[in-house]
C-alpha atoms as a PDB file:
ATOM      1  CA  UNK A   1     -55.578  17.738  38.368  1.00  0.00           C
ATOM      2  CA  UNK A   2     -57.073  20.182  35.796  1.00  0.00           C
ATOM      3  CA  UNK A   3     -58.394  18.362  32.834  1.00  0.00           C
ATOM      4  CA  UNK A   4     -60.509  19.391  29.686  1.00  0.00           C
ATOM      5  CA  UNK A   5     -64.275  18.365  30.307  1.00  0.00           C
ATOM      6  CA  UNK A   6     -64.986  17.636  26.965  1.00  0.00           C
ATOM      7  CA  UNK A   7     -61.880  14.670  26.527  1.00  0.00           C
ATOM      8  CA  UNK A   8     -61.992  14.007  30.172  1.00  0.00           C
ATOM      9  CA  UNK A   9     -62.406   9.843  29.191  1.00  0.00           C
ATOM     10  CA  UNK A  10     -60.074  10.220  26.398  1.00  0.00           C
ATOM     11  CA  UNK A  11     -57.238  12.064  28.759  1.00  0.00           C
ATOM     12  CA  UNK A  12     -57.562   9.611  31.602  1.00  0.00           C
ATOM     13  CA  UNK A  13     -56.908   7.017  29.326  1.00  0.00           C
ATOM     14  CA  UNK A  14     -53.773   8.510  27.780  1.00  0.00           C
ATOM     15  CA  UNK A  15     -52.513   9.280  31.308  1.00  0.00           C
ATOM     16  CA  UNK A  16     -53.172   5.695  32.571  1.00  0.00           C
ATOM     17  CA  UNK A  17     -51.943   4.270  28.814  1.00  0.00           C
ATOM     18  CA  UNK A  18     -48.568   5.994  29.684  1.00  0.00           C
ATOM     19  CA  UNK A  19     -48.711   5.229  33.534  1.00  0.00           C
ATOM     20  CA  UNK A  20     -48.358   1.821  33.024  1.00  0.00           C
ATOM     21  CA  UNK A  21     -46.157   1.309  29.909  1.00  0.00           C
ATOM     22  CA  UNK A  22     -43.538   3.361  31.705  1.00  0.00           C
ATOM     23  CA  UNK A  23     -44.661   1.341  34.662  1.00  0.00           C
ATOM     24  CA  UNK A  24     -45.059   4.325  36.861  1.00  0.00           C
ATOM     25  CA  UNK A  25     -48.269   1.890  37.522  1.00  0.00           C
ATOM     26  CA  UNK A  26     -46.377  -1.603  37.579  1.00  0.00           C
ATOM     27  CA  UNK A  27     -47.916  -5.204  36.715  1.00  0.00           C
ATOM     28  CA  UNK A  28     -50.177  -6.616  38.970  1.00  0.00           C
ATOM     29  CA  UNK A  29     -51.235  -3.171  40.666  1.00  0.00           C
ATOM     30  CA  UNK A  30     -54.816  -3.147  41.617  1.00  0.00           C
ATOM     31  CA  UNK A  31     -57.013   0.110  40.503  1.00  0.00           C
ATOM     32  CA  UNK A  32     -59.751   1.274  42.235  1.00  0.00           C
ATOM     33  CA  UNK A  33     -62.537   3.399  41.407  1.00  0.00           C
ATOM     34  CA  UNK A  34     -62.203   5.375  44.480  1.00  0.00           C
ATOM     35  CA  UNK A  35     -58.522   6.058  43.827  1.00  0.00           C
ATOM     36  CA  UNK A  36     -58.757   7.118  40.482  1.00  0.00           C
ATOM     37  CA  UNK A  37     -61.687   9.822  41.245  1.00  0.00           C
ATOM     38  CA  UNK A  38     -59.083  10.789  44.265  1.00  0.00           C
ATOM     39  CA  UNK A  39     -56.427  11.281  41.589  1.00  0.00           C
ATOM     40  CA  UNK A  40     -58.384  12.944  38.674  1.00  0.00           C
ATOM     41  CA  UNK A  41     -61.080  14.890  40.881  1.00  0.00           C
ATOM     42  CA  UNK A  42     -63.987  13.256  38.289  1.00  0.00           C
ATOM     43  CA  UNK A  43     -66.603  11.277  38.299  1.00  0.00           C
ATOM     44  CA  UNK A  44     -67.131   7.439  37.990  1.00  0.00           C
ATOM     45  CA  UNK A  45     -68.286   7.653  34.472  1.00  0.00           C
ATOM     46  CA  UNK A  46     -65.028   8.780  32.506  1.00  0.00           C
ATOM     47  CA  UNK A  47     -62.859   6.890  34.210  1.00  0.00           C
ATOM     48  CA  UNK A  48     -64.737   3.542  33.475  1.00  0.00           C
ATOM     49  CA  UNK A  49     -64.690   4.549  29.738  1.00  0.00           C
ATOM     50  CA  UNK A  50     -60.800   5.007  30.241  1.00  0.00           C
ATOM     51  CA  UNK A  51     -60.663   1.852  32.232  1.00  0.00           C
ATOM     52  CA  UNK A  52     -62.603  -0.068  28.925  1.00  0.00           C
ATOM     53  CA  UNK A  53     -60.582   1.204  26.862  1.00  0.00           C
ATOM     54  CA  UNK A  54     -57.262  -0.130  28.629  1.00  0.00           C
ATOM     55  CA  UNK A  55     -58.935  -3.704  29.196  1.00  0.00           C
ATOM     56  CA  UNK A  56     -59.692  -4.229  25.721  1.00  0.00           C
ATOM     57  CA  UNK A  57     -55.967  -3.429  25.250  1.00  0.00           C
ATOM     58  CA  UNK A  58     -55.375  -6.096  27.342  1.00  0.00           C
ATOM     59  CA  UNK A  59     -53.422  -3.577  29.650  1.00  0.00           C
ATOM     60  CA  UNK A  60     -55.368  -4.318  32.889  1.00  0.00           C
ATOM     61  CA  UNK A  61     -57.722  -7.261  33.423  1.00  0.00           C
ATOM     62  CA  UNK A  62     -61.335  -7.167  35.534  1.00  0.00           C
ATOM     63  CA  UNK A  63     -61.906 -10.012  37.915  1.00  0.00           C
ATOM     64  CA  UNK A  64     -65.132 -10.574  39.607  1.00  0.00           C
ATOM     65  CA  UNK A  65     -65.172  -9.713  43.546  1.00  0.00           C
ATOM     66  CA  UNK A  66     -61.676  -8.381  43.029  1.00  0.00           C
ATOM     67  CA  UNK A  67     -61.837  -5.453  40.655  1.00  0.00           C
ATOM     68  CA  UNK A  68     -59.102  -4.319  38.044  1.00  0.00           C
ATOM     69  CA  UNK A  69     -55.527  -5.134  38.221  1.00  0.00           C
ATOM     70  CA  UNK A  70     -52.466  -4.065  35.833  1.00  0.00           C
ATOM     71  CA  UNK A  71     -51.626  -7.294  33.807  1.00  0.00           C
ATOM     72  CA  UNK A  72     -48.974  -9.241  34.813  1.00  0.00           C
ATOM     73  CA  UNK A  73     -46.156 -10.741  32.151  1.00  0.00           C
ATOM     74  CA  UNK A  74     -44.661 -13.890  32.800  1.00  0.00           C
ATOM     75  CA  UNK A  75     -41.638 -15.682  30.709  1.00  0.00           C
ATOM     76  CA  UNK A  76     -43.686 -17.809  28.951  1.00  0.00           C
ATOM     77  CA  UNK A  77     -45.867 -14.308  28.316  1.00  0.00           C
ATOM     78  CA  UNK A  78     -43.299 -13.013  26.827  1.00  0.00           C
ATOM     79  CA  UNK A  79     -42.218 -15.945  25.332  1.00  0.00           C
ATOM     80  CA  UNK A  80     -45.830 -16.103  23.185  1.00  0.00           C
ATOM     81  CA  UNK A  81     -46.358 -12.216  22.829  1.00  0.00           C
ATOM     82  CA  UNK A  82     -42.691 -11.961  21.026  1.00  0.00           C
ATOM     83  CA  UNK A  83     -43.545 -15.160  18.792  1.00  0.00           C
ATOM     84  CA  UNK A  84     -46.625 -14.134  17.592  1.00  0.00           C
ATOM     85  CA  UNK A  85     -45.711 -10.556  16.703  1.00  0.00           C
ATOM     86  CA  UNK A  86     -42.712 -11.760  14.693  1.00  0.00           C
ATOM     87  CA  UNK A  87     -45.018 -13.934  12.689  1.00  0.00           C
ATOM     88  CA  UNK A  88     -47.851 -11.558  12.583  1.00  0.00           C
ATOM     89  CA  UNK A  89     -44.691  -8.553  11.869  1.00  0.00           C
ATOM     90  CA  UNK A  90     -43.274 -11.141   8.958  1.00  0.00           C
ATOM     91  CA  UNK A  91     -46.410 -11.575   7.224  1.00  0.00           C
ATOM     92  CA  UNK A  92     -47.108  -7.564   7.006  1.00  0.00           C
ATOM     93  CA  UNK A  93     -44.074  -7.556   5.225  1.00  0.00           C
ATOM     94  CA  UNK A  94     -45.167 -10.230   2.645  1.00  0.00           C
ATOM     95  CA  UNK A  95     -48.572  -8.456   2.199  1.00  0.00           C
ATOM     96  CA  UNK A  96     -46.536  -5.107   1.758  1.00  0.00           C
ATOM     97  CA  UNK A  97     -45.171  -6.160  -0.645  1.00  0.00           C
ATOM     98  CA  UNK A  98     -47.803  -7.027  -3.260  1.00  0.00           C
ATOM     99  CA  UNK A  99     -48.953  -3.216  -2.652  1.00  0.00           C
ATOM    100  CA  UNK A 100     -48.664  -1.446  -5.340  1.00  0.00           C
ATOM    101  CA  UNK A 101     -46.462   1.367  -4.189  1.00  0.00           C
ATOM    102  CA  UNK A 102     -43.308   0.273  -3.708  1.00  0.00           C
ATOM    103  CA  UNK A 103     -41.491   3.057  -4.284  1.00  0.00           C
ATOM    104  CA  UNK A 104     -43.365   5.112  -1.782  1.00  0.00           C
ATOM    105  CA  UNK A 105     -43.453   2.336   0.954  1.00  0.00           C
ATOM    106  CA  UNK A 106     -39.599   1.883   0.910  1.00  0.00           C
ATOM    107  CA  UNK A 107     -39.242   5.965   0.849  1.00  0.00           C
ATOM    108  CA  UNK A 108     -41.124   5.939   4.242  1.00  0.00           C
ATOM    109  CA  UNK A 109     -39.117   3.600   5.509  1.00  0.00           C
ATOM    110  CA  UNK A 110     -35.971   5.647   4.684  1.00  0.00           C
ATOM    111  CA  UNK A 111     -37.617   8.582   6.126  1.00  0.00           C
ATOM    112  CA  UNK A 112     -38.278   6.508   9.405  1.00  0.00           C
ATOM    113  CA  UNK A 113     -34.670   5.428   9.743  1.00  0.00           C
ATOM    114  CA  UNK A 114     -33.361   8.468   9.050  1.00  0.00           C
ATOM    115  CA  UNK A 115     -35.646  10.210  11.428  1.00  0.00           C
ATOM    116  CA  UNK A 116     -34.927   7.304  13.982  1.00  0.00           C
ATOM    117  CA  UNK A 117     -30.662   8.000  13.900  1.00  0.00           C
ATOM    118  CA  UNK A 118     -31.385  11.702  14.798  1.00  0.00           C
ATOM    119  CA  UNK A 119     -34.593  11.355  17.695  1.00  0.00           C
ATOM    120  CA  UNK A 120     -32.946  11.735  21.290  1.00  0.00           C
ATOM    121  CA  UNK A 121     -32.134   8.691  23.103  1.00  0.00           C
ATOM    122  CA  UNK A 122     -34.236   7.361  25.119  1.00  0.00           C
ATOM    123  CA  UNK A 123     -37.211   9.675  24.577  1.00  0.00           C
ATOM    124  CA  UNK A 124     -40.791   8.942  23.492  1.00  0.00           C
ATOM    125  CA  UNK A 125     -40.006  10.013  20.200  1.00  0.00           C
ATOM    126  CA  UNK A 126     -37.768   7.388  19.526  1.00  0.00           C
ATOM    127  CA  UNK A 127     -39.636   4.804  21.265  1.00  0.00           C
ATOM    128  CA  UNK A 128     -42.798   6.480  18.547  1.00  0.00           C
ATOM    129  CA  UNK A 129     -40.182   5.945  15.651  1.00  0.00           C
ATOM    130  CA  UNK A 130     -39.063   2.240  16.566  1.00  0.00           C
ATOM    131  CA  UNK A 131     -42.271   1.376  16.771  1.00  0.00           C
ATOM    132  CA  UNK A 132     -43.399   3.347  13.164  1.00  0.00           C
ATOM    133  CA  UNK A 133     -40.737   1.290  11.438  1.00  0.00           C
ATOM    134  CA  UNK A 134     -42.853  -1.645  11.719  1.00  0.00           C
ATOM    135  CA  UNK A 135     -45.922  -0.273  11.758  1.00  0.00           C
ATOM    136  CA  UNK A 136     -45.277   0.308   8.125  1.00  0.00           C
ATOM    137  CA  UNK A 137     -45.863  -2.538   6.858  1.00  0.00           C
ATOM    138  CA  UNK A 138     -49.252  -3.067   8.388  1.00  0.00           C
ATOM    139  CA  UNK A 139     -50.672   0.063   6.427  1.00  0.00           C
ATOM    140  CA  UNK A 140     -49.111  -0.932   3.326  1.00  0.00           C
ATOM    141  CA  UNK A 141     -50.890  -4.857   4.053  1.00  0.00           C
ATOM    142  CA  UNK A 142     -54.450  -3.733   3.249  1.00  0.00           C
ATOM    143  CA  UNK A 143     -55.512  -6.045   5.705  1.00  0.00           C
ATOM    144  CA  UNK A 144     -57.671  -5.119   9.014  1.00  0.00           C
ATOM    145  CA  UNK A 145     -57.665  -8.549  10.334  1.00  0.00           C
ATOM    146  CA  UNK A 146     -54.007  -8.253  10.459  1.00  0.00           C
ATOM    147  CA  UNK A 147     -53.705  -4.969  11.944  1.00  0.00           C
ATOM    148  CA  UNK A 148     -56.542  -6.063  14.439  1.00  0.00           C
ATOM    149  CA  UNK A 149     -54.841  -9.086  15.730  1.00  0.00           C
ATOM    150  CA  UNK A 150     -51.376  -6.682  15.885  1.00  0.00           C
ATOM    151  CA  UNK A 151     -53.038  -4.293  18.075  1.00  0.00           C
ATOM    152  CA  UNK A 152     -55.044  -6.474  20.090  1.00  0.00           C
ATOM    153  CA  UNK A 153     -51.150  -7.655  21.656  1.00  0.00           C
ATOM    154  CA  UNK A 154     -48.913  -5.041  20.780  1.00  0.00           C
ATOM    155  CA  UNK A 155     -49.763  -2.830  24.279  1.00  0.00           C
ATOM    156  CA  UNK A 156     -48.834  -5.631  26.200  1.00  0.00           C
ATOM    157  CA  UNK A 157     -45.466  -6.312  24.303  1.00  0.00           C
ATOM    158  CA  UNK A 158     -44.454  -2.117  24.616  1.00  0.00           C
ATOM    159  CA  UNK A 159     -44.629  -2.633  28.576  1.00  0.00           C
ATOM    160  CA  UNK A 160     -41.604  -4.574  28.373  1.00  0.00           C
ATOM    161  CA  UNK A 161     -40.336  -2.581  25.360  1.00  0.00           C
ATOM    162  CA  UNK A 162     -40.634   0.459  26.868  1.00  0.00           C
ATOM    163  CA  UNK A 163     -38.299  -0.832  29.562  1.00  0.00           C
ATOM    164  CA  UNK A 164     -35.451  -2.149  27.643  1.00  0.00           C
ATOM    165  CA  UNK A 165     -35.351   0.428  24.963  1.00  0.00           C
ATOM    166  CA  UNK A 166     -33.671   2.967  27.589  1.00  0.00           C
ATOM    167  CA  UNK A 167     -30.512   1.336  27.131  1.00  0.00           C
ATOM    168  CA  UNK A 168     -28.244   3.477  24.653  1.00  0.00           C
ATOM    169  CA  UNK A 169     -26.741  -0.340  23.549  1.00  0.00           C
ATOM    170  CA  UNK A 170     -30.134  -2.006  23.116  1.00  0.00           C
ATOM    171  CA  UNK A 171     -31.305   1.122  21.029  1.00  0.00           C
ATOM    172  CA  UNK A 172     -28.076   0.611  18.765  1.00  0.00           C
ATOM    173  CA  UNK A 173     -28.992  -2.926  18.258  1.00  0.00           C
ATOM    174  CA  UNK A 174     -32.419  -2.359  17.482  1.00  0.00           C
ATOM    175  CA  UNK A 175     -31.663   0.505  14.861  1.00  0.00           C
ATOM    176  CA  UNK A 176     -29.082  -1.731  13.047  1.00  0.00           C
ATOM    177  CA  UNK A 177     -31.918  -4.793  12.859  1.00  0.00           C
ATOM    178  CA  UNK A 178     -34.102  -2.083  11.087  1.00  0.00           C
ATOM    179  CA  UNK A 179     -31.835  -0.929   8.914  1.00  0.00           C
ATOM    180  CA  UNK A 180     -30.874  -5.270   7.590  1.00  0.00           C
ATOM    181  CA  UNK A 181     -34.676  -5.320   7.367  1.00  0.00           C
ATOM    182  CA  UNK A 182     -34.905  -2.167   5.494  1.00  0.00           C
ATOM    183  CA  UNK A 183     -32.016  -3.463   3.225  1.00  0.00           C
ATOM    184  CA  UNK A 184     -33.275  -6.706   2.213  1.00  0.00           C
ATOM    185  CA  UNK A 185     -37.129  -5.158   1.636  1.00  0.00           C
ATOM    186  CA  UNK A 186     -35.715  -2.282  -1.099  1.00  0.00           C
ATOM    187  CA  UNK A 187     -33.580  -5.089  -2.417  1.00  0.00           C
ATOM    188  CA  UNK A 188     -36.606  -7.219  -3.290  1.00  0.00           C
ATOM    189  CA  UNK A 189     -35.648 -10.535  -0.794  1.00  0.00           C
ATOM    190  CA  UNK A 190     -38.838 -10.030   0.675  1.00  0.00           C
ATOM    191  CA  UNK A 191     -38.856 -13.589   2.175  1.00  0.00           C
ATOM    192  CA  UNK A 192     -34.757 -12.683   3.798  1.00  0.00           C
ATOM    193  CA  UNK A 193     -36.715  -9.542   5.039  1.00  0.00           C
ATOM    194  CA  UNK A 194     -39.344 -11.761   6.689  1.00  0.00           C
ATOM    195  CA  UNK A 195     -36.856 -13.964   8.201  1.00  0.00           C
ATOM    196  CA  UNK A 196     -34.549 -11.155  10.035  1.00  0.00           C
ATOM    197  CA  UNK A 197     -37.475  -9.643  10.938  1.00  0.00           C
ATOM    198  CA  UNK A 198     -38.367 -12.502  12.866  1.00  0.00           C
ATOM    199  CA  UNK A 199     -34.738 -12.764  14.270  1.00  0.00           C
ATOM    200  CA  UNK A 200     -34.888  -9.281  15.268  1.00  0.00           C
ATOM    201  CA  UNK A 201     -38.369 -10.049  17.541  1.00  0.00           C
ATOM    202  CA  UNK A 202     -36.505 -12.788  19.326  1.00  0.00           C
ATOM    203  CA  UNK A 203     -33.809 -11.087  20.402  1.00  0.00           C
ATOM    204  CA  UNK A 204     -36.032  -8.183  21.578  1.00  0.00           C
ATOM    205  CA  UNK A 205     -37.493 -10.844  23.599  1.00  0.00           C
ATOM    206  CA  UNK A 206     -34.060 -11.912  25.320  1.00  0.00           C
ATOM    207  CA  UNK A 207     -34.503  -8.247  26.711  1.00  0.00           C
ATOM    208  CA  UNK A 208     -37.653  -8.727  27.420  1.00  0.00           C
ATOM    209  CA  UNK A 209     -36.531 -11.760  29.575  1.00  0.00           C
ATOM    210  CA  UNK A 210     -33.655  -9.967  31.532  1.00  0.00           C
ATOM    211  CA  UNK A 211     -36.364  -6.976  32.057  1.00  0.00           C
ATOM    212  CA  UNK A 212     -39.127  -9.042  33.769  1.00  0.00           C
ATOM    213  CA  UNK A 213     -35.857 -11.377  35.686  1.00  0.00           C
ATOM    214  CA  UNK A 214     -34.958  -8.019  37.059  1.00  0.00           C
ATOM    215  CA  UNK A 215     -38.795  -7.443  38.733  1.00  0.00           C
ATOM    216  CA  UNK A 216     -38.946 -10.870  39.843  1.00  0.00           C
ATOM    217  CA  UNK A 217     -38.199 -10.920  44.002  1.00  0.00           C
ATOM    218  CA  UNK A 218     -35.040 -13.086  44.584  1.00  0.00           C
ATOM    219  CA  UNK A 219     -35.973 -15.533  47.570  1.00  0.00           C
ATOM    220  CA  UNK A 220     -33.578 -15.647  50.787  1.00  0.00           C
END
């Protein structure tokens, strides 16, 4: 595989990123140095940067005598992930909302729903818009601690999310959720907006739950 020499970390990341949100690499798959330098044609060195990068993203875990593994979600995973981005999700929107820029904020919102109902279904674009509407808020919080603990277990939620949010239906239902969310924030019933946004992260998570149902082996 050709690859720029100057990014080479930064590509093998993105490749890897991709790789196993689309689960072309799937949960619990063990990576191996030698493999990898198979694959790219590289040396050691970039691909541990890559490999960093990915743990501290809590995509792939390091275990002693073992090596590095894809992460593995369980139910109750899920169950925690989905929880504590609806709260963390909910309380962007109340910090949003003391920024002084209302007008602006709730424009780029429009903008993002708009842009959302016209993106291809199904494609990384839209998947990059869904995920925009609520990273929103977050830049309008002014608060890094926030955004911090958001990213720190966001990659492991878009594993599942990039799953479910193939489905045409699923896509619909998601779109209308951000459009009731949209509608109570430019109405002012911030706290309403809070609330549905939290409803709208638990029933992404009842997708999430038929998703990882579907990977589980069936016994007999």
């Amino acid at each position: 595989m050709n690859l720029n020499k100057q990014t080479l970390s930064e590509q093998i990341y993105r490749i890897l990123r991709e790789d196993i949100l689309s689960q072309k690499i799937p949960c619990h798959a063990r990576l191996t140095l030698k493999m990898l330098q198979e694959r790219f044609g590289v040396s050691s060195t970039p691909i541990r940067e890559a490999l960093t990068r990915l743990i501290n993203e809590k995509l792939i875990s390091y275990y002693s005598n073992v090596g590095v593994s894809v992460v593995g979600l369980t139910e109750d995973d899920l169950r925690e992930i989905y929880q504590f981005i609806g709260d963390l999700d909910s309380l962007a929107i109340r910090y949003a909302s003391r920024h002084p820029e209302q007008e602006r904020l709730v424009a780029q919102l429009a903008d993002n729903l708009e842009h959302t109902e016209i993106c291809v279904p199904a494609s990384r674009e839209w998947k990059a818009c869904s995920d925009e509407f609520h990273l929103i808020f977050y830049q309008y919080s002014k608060n890094s601690r926030l955004i911090h603990s958001a990213e720190q277990i966001r990659s492991q939620l878009s594993i599942a999310a990039y799953q479910y949010e193939n489905i045409p239906e699923t896509q619909k239902n998601i779109l209308g959720e951000h459009r009731q969310i949209f509608d109570d924030y430019r109405s002012g019933d911030y706290e309403k907006a809070m609330a549905d946004m939290r409803l709208h992260l638990s029933h992404s998570l009842q997708y999430a739950l038929a998703w990882v149902k579907e990977q589980t082996p069936t016994e007999g």
